[in-house]
N, C-alpha and C. Protein backbone atom coordinates (compact mmCIF):
# COMPACT_ATOMS: atom_id res chain seq x y z
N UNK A 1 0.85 -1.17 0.00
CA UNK A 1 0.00 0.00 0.00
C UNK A 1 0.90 1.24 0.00
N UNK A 2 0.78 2.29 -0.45
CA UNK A 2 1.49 3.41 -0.97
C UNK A 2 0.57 4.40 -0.14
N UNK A 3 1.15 5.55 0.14
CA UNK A 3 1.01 6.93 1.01
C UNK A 3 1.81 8.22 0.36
N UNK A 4 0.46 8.90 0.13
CA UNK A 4 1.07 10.32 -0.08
C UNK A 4 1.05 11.16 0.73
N UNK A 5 1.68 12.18 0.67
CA UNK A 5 1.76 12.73 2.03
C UNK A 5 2.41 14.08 1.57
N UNK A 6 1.17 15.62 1.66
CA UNK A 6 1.35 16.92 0.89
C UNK A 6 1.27 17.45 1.93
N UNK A 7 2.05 18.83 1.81
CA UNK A 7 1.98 19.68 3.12
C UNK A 7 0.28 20.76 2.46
N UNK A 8 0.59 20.94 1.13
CA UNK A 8 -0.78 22.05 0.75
C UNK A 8 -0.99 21.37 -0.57
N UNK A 9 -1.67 21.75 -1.07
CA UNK A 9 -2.61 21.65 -2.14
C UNK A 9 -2.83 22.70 -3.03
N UNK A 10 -2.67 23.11 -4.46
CA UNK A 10 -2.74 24.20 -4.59
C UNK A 10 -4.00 24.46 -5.66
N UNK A 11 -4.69 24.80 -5.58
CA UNK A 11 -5.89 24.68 -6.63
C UNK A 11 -5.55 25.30 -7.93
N UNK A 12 -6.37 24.45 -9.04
CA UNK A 12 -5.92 24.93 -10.74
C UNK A 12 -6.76 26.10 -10.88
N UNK A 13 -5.87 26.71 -11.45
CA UNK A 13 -6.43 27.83 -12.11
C UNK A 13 -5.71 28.55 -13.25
N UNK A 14 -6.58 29.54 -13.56
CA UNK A 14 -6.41 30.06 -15.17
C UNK A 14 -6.64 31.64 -15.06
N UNK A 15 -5.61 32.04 -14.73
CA UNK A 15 -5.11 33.72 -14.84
C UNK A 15 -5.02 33.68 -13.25
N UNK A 16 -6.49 34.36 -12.22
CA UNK A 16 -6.55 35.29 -11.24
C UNK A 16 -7.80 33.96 -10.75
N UNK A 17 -8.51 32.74 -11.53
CA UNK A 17 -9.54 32.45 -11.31
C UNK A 17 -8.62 31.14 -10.79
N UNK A 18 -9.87 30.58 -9.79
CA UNK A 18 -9.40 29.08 -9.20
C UNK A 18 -10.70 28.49 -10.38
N UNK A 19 -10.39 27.40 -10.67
CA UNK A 19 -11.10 26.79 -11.62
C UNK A 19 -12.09 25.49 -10.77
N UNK A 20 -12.75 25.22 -10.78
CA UNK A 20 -13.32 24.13 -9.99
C UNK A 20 -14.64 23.36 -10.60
N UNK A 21 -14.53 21.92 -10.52
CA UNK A 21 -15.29 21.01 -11.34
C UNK A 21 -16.75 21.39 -11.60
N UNK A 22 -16.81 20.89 -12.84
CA UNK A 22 -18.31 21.12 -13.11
C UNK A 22 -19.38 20.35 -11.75
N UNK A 23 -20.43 21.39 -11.11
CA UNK A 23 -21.17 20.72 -10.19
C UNK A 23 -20.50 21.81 -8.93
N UNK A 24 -19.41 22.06 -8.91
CA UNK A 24 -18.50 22.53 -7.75
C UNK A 24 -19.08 23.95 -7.06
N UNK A 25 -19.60 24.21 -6.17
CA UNK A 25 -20.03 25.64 -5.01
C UNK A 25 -18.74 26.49 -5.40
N UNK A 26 -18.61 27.18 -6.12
CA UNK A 26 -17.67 28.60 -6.24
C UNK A 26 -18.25 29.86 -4.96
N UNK A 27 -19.18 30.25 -4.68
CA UNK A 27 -19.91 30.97 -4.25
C UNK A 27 -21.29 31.07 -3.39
N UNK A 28 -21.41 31.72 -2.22
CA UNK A 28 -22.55 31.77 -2.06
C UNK A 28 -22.65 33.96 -0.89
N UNK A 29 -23.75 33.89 -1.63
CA UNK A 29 -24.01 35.46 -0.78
C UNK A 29 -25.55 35.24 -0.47
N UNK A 30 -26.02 35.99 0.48
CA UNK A 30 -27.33 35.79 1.02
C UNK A 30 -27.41 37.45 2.28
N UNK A 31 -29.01 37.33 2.14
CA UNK A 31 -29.33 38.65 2.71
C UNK A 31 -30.40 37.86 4.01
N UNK A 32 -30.49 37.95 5.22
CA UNK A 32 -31.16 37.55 6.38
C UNK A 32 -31.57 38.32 6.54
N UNK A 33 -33.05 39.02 6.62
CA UNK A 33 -33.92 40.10 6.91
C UNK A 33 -34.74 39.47 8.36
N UNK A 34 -34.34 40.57 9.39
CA UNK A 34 -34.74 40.23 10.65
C UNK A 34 -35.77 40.91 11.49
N UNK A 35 -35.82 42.09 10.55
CA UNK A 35 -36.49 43.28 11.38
C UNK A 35 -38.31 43.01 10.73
N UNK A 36 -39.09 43.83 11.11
CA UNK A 36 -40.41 43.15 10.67
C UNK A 36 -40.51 44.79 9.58
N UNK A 37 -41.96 44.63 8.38
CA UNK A 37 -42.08 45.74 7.80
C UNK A 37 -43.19 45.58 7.38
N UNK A 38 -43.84 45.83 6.27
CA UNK A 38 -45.33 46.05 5.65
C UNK A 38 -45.20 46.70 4.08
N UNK A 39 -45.15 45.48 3.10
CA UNK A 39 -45.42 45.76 1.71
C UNK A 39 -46.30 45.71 1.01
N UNK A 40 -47.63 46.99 0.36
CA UNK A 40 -48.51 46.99 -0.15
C UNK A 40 -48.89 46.14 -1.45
N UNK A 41 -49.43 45.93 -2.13
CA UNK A 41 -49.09 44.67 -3.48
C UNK A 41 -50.87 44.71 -4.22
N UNK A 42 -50.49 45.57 -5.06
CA UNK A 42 -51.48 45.20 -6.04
C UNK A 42 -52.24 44.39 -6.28
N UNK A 43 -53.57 43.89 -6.63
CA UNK A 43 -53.74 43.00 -7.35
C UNK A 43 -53.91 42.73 -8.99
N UNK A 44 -52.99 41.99 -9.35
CA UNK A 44 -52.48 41.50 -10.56
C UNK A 44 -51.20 42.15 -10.91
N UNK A 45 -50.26 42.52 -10.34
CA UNK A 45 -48.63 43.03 -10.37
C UNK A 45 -48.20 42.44 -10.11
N UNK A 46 -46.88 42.12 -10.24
CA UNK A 46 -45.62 41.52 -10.30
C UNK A 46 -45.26 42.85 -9.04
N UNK A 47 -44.95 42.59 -7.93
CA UNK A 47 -44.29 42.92 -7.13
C UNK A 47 -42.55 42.37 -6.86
N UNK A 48 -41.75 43.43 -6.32
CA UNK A 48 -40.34 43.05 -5.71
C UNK A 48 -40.67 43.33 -4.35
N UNK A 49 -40.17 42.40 -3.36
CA UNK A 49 -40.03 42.48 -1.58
C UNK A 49 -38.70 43.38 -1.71
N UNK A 50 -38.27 44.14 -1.63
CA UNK A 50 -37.22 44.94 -1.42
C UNK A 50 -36.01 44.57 -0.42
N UNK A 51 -36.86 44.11 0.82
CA UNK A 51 -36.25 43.87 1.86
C UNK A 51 -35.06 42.03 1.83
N UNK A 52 -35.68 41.32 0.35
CA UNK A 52 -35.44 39.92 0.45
C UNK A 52 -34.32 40.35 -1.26
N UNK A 53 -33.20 41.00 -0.75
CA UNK A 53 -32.47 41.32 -2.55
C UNK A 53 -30.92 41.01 -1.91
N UNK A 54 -30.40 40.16 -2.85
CA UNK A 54 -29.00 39.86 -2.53
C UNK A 54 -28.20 40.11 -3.96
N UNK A 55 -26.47 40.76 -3.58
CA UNK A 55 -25.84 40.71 -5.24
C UNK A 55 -25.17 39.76 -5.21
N UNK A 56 -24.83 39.56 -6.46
CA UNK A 56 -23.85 38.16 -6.61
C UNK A 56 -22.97 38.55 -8.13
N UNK A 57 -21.88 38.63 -8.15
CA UNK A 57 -20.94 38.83 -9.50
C UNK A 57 -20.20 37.78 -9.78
N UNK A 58 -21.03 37.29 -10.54
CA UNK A 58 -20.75 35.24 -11.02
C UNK A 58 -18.99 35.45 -11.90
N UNK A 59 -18.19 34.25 -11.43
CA UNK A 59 -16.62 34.46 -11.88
C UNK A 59 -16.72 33.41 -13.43
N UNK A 60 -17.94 32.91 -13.44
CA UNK A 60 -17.84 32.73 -15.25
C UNK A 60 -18.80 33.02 -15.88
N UNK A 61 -19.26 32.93 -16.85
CA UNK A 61 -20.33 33.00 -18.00
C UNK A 61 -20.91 31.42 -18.00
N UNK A 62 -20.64 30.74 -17.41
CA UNK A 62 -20.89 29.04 -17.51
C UNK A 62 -21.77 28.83 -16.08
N UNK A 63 -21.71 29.55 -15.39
CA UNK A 63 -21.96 29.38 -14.03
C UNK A 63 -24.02 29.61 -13.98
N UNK A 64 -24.08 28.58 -12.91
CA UNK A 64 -25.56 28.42 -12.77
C UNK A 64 -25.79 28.97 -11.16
N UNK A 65 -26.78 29.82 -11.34
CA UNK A 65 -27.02 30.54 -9.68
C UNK A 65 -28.28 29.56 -9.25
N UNK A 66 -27.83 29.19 -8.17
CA UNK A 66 -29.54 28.60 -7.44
C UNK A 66 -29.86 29.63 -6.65
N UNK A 67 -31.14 30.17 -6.63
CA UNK A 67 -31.79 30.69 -5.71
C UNK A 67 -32.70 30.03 -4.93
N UNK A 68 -32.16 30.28 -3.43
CA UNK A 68 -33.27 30.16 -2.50
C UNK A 68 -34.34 31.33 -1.84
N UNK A 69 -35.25 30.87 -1.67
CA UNK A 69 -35.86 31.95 -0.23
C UNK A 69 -36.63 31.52 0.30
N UNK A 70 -36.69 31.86 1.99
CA UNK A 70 -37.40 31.37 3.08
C UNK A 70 -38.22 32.77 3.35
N UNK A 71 -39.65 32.88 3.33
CA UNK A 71 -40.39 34.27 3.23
C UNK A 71 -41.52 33.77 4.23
N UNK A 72 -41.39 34.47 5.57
CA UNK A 72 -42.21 34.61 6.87
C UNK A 72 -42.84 36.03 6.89
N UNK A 73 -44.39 35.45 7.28
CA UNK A 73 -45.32 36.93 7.57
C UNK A 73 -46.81 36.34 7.40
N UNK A 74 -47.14 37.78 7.32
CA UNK A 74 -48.66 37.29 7.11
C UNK A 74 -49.31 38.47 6.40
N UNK A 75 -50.50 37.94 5.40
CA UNK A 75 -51.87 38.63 4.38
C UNK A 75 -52.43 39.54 5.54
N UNK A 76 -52.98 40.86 4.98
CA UNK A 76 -54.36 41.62 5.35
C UNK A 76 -55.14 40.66 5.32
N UNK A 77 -55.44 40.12 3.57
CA UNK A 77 -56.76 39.31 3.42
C UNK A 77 -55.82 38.17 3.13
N UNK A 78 -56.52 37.03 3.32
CA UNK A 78 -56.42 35.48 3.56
C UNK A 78 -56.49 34.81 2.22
N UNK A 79 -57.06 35.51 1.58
CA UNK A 79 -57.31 34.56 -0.03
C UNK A 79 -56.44 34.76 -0.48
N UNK A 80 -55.32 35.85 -0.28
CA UNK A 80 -53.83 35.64 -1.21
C UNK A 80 -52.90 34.55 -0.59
N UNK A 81 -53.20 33.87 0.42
CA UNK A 81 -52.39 33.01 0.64
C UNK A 81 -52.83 31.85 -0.45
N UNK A 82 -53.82 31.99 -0.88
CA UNK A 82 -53.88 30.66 -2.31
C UNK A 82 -54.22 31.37 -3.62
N UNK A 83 -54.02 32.18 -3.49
CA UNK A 83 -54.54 33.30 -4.75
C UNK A 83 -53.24 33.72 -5.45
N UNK A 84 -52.09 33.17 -5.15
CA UNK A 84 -50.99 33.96 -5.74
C UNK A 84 -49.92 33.14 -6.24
N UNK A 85 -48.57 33.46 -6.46
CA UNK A 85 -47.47 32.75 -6.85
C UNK A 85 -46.48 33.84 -6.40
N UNK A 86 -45.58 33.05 -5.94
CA UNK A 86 -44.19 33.57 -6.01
C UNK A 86 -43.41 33.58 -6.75
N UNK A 87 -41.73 34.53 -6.76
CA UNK A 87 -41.16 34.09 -8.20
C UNK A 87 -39.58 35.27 -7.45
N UNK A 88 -39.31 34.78 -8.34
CA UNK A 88 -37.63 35.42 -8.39
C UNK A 88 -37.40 36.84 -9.78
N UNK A 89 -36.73 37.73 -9.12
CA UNK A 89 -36.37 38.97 -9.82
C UNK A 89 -34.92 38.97 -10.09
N UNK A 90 -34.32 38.45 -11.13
CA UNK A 90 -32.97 39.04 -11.66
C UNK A 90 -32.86 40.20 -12.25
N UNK A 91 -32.53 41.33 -11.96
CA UNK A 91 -32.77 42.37 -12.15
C UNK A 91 -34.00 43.27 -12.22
N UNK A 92 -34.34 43.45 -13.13
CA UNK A 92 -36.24 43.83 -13.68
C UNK A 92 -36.55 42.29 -14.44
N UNK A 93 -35.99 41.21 -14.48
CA UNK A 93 -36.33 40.32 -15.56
C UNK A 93 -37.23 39.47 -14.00
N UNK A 94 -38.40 39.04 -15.04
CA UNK A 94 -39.10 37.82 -13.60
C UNK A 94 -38.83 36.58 -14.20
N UNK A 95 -38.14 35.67 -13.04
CA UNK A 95 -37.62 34.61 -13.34
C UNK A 95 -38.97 33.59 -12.54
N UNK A 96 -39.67 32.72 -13.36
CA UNK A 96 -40.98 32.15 -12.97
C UNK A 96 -40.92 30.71 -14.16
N UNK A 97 -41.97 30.01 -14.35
CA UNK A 97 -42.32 29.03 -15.30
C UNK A 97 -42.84 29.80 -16.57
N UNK A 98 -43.18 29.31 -17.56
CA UNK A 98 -43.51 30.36 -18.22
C UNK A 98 -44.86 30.36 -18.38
N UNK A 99 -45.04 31.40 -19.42
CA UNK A 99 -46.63 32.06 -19.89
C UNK A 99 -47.56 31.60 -19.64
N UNK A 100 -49.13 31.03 -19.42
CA UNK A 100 -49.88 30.46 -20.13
C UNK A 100 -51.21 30.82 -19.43
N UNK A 101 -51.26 31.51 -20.98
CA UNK A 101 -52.80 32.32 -20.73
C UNK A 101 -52.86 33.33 -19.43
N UNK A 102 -53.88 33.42 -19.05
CA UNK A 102 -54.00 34.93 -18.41
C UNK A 102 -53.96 34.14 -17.14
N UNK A 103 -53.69 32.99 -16.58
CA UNK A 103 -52.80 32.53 -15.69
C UNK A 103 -52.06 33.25 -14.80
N UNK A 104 -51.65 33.31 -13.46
CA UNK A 104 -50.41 33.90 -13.03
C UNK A 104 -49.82 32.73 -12.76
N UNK A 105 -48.39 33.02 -13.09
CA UNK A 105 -47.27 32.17 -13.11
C UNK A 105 -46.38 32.48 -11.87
N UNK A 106 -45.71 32.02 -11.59
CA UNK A 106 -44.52 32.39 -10.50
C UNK A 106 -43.78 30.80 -10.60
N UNK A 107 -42.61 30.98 -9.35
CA UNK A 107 -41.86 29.75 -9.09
C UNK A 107 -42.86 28.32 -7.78
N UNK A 108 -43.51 29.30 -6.72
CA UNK A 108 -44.36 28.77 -6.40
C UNK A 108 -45.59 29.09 -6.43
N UNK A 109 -46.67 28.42 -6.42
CA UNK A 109 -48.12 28.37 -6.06
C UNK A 109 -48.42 28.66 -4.85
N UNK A 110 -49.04 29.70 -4.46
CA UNK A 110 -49.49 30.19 -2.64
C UNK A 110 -50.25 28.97 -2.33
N UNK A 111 -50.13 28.80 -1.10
CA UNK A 111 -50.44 27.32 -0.39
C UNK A 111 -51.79 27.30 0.51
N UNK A 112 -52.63 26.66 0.83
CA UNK A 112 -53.59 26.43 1.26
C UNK A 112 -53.69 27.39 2.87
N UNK A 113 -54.61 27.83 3.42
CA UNK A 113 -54.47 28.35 5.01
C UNK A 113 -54.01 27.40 6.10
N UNK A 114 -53.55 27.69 7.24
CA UNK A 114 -53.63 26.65 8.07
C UNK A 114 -54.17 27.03 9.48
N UNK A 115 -54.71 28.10 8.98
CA UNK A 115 -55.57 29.03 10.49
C UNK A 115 -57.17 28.60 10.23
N UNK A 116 -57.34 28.57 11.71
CA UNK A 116 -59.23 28.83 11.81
C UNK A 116 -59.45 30.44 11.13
N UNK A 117 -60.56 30.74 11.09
CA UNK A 117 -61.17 32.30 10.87
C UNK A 117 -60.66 32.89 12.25
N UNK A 118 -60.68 32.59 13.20
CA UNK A 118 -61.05 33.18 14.28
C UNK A 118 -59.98 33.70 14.91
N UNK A 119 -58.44 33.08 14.29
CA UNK A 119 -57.32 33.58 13.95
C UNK A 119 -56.65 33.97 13.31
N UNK A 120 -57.32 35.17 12.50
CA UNK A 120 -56.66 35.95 11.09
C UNK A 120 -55.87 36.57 11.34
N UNK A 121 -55.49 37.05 12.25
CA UNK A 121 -54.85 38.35 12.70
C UNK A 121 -53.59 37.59 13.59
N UNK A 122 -53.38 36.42 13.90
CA UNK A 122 -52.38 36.08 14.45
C UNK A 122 -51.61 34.42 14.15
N UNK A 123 -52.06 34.29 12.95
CA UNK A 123 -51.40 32.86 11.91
C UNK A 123 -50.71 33.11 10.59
N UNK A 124 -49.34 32.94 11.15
CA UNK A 124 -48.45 33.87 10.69
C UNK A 124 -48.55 32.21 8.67
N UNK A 125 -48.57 33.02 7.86
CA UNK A 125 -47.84 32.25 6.32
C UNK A 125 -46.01 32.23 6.26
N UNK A 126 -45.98 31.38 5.32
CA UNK A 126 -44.91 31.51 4.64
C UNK A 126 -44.97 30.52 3.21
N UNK A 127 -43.58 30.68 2.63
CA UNK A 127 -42.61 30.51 1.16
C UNK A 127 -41.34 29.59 1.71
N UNK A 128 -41.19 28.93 0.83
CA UNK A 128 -39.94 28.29 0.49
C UNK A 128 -39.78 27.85 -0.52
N UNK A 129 -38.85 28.28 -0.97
CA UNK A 129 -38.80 27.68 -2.68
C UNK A 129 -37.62 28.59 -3.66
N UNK A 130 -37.24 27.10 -4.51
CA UNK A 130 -35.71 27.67 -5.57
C UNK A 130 -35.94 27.66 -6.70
N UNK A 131 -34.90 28.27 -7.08
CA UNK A 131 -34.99 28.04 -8.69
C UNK A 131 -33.73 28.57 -9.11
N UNK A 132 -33.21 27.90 -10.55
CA UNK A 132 -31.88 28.14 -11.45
C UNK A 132 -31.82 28.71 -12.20
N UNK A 133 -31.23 29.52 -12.25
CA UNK A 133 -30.58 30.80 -13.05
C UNK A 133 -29.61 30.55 -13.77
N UNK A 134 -29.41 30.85 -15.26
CA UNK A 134 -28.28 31.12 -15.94
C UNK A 134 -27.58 32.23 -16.65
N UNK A 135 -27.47 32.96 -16.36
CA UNK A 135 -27.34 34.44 -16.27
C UNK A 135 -26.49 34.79 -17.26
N UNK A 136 -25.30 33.84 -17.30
CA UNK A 136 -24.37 34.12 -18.79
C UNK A 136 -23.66 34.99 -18.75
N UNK A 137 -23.62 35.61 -17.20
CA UNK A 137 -22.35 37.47 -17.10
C UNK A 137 -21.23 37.17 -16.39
N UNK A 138 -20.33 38.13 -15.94
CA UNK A 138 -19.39 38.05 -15.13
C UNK A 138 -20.06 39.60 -14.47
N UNK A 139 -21.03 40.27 -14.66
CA UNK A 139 -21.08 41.85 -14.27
C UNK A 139 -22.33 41.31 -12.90
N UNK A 140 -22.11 41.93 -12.20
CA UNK A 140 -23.07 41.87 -10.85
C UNK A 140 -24.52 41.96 -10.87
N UNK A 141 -25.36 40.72 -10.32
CA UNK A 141 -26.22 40.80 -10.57
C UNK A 141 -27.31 41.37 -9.02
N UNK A 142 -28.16 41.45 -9.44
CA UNK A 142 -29.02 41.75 -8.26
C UNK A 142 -30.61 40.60 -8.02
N UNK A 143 -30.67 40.05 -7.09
CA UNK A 143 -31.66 38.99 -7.04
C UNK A 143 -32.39 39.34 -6.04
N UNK A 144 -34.17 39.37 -6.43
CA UNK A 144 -35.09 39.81 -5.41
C UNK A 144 -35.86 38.96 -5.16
N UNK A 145 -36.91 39.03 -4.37
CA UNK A 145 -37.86 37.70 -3.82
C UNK A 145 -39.28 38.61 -4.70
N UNK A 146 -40.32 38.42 -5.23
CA UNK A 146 -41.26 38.68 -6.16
C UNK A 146 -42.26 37.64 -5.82
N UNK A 147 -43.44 38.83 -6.07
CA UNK A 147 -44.75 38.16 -5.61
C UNK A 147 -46.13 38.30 -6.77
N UNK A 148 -47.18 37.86 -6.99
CA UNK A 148 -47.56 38.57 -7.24
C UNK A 148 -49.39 38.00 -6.92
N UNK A 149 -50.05 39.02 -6.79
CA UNK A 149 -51.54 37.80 -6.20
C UNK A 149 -53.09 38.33 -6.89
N UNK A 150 -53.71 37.37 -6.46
CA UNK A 150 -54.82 37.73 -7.01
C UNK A 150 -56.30 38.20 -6.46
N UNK A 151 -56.51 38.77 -5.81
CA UNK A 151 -57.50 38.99 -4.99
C UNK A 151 -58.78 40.05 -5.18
N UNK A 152 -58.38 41.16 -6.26
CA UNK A 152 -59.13 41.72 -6.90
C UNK A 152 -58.94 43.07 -6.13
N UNK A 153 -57.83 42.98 -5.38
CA UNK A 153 -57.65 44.40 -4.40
C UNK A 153 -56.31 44.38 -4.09
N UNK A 154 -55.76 45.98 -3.62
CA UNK A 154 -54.46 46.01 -2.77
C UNK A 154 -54.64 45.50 -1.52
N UNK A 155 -53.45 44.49 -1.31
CA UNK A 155 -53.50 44.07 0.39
C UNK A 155 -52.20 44.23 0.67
N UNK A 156 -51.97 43.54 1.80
CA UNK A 156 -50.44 44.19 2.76
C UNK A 156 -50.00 43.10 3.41
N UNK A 157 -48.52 42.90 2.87
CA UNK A 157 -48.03 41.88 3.32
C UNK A 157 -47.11 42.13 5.38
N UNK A 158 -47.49 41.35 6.16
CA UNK A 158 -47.02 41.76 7.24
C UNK A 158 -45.46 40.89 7.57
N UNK A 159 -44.74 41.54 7.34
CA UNK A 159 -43.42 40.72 6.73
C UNK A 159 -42.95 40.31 8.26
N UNK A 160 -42.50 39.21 8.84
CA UNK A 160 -42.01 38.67 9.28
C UNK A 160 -42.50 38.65 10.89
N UNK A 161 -43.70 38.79 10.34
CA UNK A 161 -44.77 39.40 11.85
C UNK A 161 -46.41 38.76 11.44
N UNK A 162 -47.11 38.74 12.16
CA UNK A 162 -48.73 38.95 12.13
C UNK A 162 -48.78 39.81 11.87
N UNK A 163 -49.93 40.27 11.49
CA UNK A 163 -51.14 41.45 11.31
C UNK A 163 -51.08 42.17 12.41
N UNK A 164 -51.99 41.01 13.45
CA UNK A 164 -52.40 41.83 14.90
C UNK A 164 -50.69 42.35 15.35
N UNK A 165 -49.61 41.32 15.62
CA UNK A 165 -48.29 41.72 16.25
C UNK A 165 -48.64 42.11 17.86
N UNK A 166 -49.66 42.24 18.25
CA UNK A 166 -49.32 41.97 19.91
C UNK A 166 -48.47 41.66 20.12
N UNK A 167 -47.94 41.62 21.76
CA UNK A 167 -47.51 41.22 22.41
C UNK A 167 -47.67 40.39 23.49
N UNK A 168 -47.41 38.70 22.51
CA UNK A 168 -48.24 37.78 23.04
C UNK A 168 -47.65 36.41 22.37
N UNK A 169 -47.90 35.12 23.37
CA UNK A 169 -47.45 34.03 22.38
C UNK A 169 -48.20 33.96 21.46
N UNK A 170 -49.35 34.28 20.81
CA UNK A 170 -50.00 33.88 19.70
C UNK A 170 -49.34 34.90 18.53
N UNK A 171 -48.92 35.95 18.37
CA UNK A 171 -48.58 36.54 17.76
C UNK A 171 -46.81 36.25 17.00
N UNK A 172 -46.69 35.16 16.57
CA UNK A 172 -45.34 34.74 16.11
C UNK A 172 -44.54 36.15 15.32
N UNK A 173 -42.82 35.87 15.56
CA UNK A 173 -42.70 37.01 14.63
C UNK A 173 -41.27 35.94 14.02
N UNK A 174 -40.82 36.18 12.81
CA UNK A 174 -40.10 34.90 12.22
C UNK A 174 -38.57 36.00 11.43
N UNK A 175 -38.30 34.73 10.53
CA UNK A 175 -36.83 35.91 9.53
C UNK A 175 -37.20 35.32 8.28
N UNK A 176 -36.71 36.12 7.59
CA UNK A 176 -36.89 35.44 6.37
C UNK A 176 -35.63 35.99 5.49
N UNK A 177 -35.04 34.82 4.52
CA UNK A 177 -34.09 35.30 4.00
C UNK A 177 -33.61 35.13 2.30
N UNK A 178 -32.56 35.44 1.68
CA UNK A 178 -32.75 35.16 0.35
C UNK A 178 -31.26 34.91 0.14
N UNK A 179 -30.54 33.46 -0.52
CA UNK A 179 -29.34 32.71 -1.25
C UNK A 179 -29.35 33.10 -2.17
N UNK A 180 -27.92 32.98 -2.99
CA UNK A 180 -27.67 32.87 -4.49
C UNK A 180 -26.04 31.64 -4.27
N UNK A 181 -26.13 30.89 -4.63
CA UNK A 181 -25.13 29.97 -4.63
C UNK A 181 -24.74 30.03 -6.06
N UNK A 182 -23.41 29.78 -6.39
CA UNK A 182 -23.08 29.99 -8.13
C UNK A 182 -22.17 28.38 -7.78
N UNK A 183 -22.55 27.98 -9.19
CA UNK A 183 -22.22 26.65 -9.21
C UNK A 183 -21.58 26.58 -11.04
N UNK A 184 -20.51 25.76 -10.35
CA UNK A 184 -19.40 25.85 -11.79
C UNK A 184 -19.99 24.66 -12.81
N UNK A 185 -20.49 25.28 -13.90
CA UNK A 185 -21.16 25.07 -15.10
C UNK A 185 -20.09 24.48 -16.15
């Protein structure tokens, strides 16, 4: 049996860049939003959460970004928790499934309630959900969390809080945050 035995290792690379296998984590940046806020939202717009935006300046043109986001809070009204979709913002571009018909599209589908009526005001929602990006730059990008719902009115998202927000165990208050991992393509 044979033994090697290196003091370091030096990784390949090509000019200023470390080069690393296709599949390989080059990168990751992320924004943790902790504080609570309140974003108004159309109905039928493509909204940006402002508060859920991370940059990322990908080191190839080959490189694939995964986006994550974890999105805690809670609706004015209750029917946008199944009335809507979520979706990802690379710049002004909405990154979602595509078109079809007068449909709203996003990355996810808003999810069923899990409150009685009798607790609207203190059953807090959320999001989780990714999606892949191929962006094709080396110039800095900017990635937002995007909403958009259907309810036939403006409502208000209570970001990382209830509605009511007492001060009280029923009143949860959570974080919510947003990844970009770049992965060597």
């Amino acid at each position: 049996m044979s033994r090697l035995n290196v003091d370091e290792l030096a990784p390949k690379t090509a000019g200023k860049k470390i080069l690393m296998p296709q599949g390989g984590i080059i990168q990751t940046q992320y924004t943790q939003y902790t504080s609570t806020s309140t974003v108004s939202i159309a109905s039928g717009t493509d909204t940006a959460i402002d508060n859920l935006a991370v940059n990322i300046t990908p080191m190839s043109t080959s490189s694939i970004i995964r986006i994550d986001a974890m999105v805690n809070g809670e609706w004015s009204n209750q029917t946008a928790s199944y009335n809507s979709v979520w979706f990802f913002y690379r710049g002004s571009t909405k990154l979602s499934g595509p078109a079809a018909g007068s449909r709203d599209v996003g990355v996810l589908m808003g999810t069923s309630l899990t409150y009685e009526s009798s607790e609207s005001g203190s059953t807090p929602e959320h999001a989780i959900y990714s999606f892949f990006d191929t962006p094709s730059t080396t110039s800095q990008i900017t990635y937002k969390v995007g909403f958009r719902q259907g309810t036939g009115s403006t409502i208000t998202w209570y970001h990382n809080k209830t509605v009511t927000d007492s001060d009280g165990i029923q009143y949860e208050r959570g974080t919510s945050f947003i990844s970009v991992t770049e992965i060597a393509g």
